[in-house]
N, C-alpha and C. Protein backbone atom coordinates (compact mmCIF):
# COMPACT_ATOMS: atom_id res chain seq x y z
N UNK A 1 -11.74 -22.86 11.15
CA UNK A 1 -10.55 -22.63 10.36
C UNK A 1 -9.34 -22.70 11.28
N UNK A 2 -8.38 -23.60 11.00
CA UNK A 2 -7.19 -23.67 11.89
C UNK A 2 -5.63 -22.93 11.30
N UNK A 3 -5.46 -22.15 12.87
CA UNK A 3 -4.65 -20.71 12.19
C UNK A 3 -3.25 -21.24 11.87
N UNK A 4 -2.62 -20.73 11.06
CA UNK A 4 -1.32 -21.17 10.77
C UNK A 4 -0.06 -20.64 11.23
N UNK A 5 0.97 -21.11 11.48
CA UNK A 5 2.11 -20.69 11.71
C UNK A 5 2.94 -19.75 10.48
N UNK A 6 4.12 -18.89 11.57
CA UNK A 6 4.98 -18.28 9.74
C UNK A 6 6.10 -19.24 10.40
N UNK A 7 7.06 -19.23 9.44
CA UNK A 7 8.61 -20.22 9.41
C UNK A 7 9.28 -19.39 9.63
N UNK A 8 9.40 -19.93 11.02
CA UNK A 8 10.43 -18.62 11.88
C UNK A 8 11.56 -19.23 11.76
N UNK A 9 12.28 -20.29 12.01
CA UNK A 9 13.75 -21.05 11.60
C UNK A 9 14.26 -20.85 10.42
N UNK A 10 15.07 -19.60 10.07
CA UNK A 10 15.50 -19.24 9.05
C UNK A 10 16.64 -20.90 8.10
N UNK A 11 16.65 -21.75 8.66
CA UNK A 11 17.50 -22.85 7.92
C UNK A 11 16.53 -23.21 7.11
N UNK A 12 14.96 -23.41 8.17
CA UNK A 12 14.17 -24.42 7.38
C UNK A 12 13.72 -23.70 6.14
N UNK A 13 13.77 -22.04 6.11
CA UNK A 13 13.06 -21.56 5.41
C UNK A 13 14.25 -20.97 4.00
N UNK A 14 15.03 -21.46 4.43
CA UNK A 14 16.37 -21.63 3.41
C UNK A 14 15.72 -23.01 2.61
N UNK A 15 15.67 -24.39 3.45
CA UNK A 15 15.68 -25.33 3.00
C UNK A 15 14.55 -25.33 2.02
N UNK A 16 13.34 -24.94 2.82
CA UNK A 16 12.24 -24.46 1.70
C UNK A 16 12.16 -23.78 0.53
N UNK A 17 13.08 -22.62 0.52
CA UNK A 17 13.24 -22.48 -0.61
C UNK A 17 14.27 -23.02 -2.04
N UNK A 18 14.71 -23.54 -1.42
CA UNK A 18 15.75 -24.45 -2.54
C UNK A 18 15.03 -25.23 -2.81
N UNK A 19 13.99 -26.65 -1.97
CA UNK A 19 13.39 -27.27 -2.52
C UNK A 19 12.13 -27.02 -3.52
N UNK A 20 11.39 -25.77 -3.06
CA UNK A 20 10.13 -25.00 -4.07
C UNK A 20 11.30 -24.41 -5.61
N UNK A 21 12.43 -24.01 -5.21
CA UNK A 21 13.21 -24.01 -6.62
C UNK A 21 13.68 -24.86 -7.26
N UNK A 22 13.80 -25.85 -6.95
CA UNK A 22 13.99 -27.02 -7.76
C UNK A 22 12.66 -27.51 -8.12
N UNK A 23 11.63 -27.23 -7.59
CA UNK A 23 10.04 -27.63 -8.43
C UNK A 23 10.02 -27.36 -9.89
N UNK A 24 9.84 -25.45 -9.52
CA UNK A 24 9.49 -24.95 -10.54
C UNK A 24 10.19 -23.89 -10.75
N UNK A 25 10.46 -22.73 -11.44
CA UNK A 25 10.00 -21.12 -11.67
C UNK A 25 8.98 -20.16 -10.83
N UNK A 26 8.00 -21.37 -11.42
CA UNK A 26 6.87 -20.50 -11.10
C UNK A 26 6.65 -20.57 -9.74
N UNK A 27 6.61 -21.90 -9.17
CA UNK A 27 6.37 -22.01 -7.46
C UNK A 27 7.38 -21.01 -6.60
N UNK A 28 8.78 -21.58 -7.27
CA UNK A 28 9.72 -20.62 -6.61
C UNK A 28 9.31 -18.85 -6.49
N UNK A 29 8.85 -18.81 -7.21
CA UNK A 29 8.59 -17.17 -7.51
C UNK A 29 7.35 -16.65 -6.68
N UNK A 30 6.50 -17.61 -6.24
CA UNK A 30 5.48 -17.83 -5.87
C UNK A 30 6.02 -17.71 -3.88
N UNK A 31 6.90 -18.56 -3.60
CA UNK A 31 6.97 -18.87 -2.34
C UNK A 31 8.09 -17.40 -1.89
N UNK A 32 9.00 -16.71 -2.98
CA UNK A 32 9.41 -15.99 -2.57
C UNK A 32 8.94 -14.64 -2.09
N UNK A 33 7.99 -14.21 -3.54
CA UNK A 33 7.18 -13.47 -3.47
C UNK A 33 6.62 -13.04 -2.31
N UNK A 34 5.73 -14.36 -2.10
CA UNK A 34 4.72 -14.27 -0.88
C UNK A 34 5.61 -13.79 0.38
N UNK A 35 7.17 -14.35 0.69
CA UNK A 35 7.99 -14.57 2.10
C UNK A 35 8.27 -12.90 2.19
N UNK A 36 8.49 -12.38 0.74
CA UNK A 36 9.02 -11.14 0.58
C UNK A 36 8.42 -9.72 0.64
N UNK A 37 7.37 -9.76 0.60
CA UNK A 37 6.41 -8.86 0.32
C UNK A 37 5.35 -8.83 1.49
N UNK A 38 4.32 -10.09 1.59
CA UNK A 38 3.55 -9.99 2.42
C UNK A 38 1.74 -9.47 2.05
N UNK A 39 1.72 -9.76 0.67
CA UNK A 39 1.01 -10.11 -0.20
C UNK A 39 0.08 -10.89 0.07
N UNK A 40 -1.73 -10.45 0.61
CA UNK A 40 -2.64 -11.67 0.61
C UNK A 40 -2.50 -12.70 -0.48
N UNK A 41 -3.06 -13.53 -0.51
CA UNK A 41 -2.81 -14.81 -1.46
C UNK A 41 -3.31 -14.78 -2.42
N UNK A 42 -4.68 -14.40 -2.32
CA UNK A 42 -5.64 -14.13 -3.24
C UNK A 42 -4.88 -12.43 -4.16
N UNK A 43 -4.68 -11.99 -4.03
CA UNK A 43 -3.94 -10.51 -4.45
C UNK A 43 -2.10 -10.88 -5.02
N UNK A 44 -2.23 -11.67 -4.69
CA UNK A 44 -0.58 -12.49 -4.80
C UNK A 44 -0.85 -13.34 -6.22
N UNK A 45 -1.85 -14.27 -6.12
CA UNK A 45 -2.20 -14.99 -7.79
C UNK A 45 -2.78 -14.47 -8.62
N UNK A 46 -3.45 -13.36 -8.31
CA UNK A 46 -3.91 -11.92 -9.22
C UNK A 46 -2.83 -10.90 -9.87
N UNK A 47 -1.83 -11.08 -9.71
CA UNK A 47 -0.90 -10.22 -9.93
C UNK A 47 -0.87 -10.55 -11.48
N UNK A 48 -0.15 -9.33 -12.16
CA UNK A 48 -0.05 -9.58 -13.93
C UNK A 48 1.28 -9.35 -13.87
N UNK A 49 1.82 -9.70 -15.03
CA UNK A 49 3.22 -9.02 -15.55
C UNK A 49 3.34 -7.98 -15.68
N UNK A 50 2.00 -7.10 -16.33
CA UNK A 50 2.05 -5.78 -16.44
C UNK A 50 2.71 -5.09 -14.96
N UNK A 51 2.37 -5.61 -13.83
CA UNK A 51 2.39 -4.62 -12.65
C UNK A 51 3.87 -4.98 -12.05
N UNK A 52 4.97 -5.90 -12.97
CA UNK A 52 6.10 -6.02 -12.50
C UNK A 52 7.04 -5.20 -13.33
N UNK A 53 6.63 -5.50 -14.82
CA UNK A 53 7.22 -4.98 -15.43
C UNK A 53 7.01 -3.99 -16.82
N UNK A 54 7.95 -3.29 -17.69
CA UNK A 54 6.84 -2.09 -18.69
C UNK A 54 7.12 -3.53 -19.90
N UNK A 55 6.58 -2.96 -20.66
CA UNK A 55 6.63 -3.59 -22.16
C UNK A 55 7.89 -4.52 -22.56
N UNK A 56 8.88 -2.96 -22.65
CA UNK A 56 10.36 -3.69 -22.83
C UNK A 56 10.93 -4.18 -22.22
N UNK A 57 10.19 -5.06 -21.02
CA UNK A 57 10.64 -6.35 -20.19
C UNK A 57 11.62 -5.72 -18.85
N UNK A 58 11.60 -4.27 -19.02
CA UNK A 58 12.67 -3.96 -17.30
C UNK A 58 11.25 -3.61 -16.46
N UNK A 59 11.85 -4.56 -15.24
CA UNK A 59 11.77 -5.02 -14.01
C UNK A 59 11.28 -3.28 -13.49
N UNK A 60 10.16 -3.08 -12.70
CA UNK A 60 10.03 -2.40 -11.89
C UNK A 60 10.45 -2.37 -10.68
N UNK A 61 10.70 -1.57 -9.80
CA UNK A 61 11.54 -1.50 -8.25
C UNK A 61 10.57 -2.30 -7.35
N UNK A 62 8.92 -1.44 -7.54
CA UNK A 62 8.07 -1.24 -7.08
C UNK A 62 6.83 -2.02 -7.99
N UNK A 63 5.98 -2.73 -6.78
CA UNK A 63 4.85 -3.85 -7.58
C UNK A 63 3.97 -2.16 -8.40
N UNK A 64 3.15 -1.93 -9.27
CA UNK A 64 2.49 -1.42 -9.70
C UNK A 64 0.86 -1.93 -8.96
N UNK A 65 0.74 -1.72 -7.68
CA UNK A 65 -1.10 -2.16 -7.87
C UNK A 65 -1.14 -1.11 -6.66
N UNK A 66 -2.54 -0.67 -6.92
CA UNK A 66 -3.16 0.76 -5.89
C UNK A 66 -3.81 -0.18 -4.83
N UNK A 67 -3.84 -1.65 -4.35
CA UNK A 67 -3.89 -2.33 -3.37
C UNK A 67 -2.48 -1.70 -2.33
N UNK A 68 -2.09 -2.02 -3.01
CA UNK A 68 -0.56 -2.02 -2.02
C UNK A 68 0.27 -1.13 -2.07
N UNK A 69 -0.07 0.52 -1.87
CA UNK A 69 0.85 1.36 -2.00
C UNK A 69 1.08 2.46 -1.10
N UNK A 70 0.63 1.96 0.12
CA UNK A 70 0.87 2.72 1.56
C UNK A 70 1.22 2.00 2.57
N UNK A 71 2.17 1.78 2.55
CA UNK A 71 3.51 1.62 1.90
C UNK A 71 3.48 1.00 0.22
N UNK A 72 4.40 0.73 -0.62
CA UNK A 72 4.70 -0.33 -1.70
C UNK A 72 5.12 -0.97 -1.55
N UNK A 73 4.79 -1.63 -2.34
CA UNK A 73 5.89 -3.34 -2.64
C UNK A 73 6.89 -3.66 -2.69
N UNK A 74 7.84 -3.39 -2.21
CA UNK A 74 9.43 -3.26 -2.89
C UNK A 74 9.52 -4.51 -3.28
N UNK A 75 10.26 -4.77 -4.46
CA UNK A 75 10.85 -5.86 -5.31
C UNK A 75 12.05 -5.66 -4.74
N UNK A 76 12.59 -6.60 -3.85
CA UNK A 76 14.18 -6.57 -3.88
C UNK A 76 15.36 -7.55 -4.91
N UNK A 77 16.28 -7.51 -4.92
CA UNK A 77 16.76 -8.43 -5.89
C UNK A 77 16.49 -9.73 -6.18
N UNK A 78 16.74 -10.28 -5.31
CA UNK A 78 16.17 -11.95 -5.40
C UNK A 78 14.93 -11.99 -5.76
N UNK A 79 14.04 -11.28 -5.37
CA UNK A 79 12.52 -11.27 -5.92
C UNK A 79 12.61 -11.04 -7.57
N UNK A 80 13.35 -9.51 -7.53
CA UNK A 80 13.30 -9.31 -9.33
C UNK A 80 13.84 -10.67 -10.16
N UNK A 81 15.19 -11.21 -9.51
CA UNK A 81 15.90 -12.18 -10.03
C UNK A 81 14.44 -13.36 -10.61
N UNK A 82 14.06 -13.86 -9.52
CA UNK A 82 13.04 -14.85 -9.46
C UNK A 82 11.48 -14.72 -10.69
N UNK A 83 11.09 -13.08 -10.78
CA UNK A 83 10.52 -12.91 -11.37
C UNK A 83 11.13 -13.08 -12.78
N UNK A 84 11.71 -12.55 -13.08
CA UNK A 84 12.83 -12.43 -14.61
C UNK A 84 12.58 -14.03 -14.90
N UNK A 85 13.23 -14.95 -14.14
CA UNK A 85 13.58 -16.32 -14.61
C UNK A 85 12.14 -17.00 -14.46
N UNK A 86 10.97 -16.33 -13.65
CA UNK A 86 9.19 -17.10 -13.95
C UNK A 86 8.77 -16.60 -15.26
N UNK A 87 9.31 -15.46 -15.77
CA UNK A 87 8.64 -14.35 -17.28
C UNK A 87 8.89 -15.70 -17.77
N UNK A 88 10.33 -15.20 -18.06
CA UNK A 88 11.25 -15.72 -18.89
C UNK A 88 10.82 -17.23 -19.10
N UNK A 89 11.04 -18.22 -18.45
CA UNK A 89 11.07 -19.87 -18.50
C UNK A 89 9.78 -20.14 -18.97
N UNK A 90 8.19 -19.20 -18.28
CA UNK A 90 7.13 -19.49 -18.91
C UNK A 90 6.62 -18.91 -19.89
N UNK A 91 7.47 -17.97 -20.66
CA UNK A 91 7.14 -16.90 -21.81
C UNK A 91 6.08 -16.26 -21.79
N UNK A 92 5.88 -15.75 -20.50
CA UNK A 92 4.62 -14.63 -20.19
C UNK A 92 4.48 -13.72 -21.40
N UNK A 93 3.18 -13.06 -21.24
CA UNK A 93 2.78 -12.06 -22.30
C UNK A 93 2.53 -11.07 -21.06
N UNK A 94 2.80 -9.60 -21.99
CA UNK A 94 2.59 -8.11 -21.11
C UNK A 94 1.13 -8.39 -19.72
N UNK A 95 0.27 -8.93 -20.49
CA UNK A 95 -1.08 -9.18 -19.76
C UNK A 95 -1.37 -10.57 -19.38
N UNK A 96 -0.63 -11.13 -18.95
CA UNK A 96 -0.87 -12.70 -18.62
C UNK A 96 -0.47 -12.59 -16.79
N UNK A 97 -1.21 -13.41 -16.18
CA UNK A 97 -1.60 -13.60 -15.06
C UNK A 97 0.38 -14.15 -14.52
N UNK A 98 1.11 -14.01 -13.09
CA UNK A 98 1.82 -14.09 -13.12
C UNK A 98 2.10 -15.37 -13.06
N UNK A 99 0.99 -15.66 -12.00
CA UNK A 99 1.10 -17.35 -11.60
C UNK A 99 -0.09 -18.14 -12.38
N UNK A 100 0.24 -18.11 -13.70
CA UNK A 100 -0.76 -18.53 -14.97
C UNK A 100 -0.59 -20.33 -14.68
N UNK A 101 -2.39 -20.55 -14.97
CA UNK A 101 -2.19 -21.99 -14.45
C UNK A 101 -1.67 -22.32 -15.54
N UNK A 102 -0.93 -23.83 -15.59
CA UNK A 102 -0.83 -24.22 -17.19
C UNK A 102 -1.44 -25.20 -17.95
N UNK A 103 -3.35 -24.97 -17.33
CA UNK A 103 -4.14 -25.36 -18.05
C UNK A 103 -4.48 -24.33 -18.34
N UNK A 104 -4.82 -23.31 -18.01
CA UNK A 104 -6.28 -21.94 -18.47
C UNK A 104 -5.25 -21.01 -18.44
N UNK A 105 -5.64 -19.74 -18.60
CA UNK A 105 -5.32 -18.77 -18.42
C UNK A 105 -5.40 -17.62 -17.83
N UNK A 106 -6.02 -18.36 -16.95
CA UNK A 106 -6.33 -18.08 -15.52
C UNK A 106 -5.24 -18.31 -14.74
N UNK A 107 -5.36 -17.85 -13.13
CA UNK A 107 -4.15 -17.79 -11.89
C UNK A 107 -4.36 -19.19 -11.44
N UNK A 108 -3.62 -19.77 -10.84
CA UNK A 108 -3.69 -21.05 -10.31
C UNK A 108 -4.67 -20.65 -9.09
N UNK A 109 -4.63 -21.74 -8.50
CA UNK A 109 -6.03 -21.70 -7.59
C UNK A 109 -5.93 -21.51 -6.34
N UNK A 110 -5.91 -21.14 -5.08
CA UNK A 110 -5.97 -21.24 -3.40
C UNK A 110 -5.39 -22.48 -3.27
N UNK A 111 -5.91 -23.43 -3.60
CA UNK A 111 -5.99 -24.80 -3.23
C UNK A 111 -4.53 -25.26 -4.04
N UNK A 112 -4.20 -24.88 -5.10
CA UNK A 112 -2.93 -25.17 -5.32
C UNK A 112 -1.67 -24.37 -5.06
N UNK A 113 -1.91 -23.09 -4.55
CA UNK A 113 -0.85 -22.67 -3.75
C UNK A 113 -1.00 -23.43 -3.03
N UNK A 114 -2.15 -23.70 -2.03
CA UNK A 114 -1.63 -24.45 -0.69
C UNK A 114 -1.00 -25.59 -0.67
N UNK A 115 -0.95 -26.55 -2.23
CA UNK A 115 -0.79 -27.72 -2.19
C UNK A 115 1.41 -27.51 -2.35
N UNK A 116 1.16 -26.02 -3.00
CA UNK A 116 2.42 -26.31 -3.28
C UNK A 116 3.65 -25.78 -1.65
N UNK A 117 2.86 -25.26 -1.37
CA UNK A 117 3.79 -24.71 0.48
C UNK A 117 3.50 -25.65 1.17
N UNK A 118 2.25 -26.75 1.08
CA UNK A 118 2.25 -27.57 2.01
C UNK A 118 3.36 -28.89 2.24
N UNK A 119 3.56 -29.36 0.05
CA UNK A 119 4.52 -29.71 -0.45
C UNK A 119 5.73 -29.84 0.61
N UNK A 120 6.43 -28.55 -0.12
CA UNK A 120 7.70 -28.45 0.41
C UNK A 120 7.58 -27.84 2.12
N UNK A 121 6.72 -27.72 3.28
CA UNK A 121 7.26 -27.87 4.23
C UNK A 121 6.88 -29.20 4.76
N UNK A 122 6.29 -30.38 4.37
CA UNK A 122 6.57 -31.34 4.48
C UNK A 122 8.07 -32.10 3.91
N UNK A 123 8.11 -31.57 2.80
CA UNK A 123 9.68 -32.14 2.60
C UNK A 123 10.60 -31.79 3.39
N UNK A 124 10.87 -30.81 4.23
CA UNK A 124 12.00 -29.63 4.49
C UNK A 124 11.60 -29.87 5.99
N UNK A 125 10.41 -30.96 6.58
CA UNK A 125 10.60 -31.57 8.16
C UNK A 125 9.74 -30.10 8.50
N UNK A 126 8.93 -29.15 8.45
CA UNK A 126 8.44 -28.28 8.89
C UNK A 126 7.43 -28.92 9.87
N UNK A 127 6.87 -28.65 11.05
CA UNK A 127 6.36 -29.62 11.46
C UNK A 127 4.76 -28.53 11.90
N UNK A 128 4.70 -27.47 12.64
CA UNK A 128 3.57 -26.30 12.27
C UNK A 128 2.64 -26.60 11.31
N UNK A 129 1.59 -25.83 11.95
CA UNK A 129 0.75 -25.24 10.77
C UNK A 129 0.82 -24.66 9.61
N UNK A 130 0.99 -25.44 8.63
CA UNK A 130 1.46 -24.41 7.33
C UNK A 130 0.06 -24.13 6.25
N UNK A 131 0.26 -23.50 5.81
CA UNK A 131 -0.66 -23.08 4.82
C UNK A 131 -0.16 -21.64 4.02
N UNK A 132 -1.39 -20.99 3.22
CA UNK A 132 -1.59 -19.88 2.11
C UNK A 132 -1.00 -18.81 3.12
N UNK A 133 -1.71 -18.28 4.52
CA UNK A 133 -1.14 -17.50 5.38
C UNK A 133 0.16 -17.49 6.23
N UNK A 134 0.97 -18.41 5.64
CA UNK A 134 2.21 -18.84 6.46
C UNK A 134 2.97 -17.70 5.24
N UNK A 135 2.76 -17.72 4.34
CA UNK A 135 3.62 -16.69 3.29
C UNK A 135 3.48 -15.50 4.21
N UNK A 136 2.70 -14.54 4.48
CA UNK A 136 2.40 -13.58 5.08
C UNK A 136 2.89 -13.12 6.49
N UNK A 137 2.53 -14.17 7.35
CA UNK A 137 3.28 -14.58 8.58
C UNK A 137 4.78 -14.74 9.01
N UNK A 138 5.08 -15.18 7.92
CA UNK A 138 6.42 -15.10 7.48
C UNK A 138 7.37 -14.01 7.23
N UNK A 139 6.86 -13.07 6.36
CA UNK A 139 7.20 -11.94 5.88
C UNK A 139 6.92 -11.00 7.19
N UNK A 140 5.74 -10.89 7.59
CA UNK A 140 5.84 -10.35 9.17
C UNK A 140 6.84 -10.08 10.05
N UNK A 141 6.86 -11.60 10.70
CA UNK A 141 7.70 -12.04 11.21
C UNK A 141 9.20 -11.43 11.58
N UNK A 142 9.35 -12.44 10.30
CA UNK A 142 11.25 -11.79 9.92
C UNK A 142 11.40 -10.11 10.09
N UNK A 143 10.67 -9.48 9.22
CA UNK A 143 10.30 -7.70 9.46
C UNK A 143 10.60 -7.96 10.43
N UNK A 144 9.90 -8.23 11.77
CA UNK A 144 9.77 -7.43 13.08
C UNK A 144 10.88 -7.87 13.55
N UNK A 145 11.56 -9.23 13.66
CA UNK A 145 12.87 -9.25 13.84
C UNK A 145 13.87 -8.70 13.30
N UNK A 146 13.86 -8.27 12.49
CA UNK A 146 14.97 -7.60 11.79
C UNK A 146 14.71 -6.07 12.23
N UNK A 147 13.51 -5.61 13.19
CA UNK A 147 13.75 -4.09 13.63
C UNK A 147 12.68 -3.34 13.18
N UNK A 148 11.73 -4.24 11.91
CA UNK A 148 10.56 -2.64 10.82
C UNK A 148 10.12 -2.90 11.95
N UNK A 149 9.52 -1.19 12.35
CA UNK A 149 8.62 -0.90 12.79
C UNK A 149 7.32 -1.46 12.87
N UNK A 150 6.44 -2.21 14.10
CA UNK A 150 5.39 -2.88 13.77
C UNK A 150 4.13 -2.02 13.34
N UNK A 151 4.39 -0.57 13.05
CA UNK A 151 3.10 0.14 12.78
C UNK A 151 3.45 -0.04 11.06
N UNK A 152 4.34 -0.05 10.70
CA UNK A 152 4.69 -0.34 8.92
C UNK A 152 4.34 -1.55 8.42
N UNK A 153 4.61 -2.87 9.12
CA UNK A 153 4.33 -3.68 9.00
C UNK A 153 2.54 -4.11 9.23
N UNK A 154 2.07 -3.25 10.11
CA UNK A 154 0.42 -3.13 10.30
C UNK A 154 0.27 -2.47 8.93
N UNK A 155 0.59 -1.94 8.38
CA UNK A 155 0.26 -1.00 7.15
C UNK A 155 0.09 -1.84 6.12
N UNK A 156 1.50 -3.00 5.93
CA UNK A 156 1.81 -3.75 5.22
C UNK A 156 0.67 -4.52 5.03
N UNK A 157 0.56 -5.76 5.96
CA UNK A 157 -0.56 -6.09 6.31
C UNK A 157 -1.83 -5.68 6.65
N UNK A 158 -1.77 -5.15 6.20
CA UNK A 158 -3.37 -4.24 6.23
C UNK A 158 -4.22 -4.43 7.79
N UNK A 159 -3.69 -4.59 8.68
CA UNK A 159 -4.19 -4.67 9.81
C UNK A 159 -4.89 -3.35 10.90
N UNK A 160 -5.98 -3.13 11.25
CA UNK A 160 -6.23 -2.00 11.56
C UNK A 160 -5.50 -1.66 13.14
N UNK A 161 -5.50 -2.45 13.63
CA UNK A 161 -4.02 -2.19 15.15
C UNK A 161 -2.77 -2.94 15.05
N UNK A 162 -2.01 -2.33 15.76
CA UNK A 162 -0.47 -2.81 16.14
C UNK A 162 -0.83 -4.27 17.10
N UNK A 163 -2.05 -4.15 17.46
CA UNK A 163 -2.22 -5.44 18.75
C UNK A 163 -2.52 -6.40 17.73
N UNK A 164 -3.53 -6.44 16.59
CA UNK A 164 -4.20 -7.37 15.74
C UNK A 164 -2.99 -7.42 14.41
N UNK A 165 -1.87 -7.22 14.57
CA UNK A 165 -0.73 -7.51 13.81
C UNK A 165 0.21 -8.25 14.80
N UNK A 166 0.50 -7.64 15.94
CA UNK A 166 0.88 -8.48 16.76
C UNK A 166 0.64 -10.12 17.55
N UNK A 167 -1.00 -10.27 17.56
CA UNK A 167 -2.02 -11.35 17.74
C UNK A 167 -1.40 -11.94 16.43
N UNK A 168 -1.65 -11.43 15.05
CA UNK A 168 -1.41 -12.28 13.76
C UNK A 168 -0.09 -12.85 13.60
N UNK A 169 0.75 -12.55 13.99
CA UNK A 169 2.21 -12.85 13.79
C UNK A 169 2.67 -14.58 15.17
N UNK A 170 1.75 -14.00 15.91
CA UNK A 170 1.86 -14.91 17.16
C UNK A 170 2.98 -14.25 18.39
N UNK A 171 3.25 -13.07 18.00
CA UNK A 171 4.21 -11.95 19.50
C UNK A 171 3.23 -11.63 20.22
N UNK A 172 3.43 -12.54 21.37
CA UNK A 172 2.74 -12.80 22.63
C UNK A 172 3.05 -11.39 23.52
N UNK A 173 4.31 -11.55 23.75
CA UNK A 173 5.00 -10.18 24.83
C UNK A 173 5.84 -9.33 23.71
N UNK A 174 5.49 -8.06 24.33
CA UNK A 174 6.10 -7.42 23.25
C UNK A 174 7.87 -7.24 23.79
N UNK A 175 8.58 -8.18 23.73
CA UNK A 175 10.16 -8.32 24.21
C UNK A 175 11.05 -6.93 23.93
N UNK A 176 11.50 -6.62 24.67
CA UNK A 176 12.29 -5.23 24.71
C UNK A 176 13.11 -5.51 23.72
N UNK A 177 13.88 -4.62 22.69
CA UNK A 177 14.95 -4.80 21.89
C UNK A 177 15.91 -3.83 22.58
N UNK A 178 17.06 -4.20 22.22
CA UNK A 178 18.40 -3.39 22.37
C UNK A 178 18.57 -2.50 21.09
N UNK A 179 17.67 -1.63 21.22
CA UNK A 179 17.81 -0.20 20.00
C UNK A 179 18.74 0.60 20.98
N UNK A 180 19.33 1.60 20.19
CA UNK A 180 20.35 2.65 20.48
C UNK A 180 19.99 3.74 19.69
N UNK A 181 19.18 4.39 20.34
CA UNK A 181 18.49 5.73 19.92
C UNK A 181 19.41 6.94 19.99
N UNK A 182 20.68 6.74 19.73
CA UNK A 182 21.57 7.70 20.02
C UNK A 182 21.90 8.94 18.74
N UNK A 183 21.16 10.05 18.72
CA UNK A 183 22.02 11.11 17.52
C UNK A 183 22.94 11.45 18.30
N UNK A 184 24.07 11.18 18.43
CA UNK A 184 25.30 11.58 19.01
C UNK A 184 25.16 13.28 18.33
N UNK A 185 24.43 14.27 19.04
CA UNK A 185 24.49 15.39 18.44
C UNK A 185 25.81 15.70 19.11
């Protein structure tokens, strides 16, 4: 099995997502999801409407599944946004799969997520390993640059060490940051 890269060049992963939004709804919602959360793949096309949202169609903060709730899911805006306009455009029902194929009624398949990230980082010049685990990697990633804590992000990812989250992400040396631990008491 050959391991994949996450899309660390925040342009390309701009570019990526404009082009997966001009696909679909559903892909778009699909590629954000995954960048945003950090969501196995398989647990990512399993998802229902029920666990985004109640009956009368408002948006939960928080995914609803006892997979993922040490930490939760946070839905941030663009995610809710994205979800609203996948309900909405494919006229989901309370209990319908999120990423409903639109032959069955069933989740689309491994093989067609992958077809659809492989898609657009070939369009968007990505040149890495991409695949189903590049969503994940991704979401990692960015986290640890942006400062989360890598034991939250081990949580996230369900990883049982900080080293085997670190190995997964591809952070070779763990690079000093310029934190300022200062309570100016």
């Amino acid at each position: 099995m050959k391991t994949v890269e996450a899309i660390k060049d925040e342009e390309k992963l701009k570019a990526m997502k404009q082009y997966v939004k001009s696909k679909s709804a559903r892909d778009y919602c699909l590629f954000l999801l995954g960048i945003n959360t950090g969501i196995r793949i398989h647990d990512l096309l399993h998802i229902k409407v029920n666990e985004l949202m109640d009956e009368a169609g408002n948006m939960f903060t928080y995914l609803q599944s006892d997979l993922y709730n040490a930490p939760p899911v946070y839905l941030n805006d663009a995610v809710q946004q994205a979800l609203n306009t996948c309900i909405n455009e494919r006229d989901l029902e309370h209990s319908d799969f999120l990423f409903k194929s639109r032959k069955t009624n069933e989740p689309i398949s491994r093989q067609q997520a992958y077809r659809i990230i492989n898609e657009a980082s070939k369009h968007t010049g990505i040149t890495g390993s991409i695949g189903t685990h590049t969503l994940r990697k991704t979401f990692g990633y960015h986290a640890y640059k942006k400062g989360i804590a890598i034991s939250l992000i081990q949580k996230r990812l369900q990883h049982h060490t900080p080293s085997d989250t670190r190995q997964y992400l591809g952070l070779t040396t763990q690079a000093p940051k310029n934190l300022q631990l200062d309570v100016n008491l």
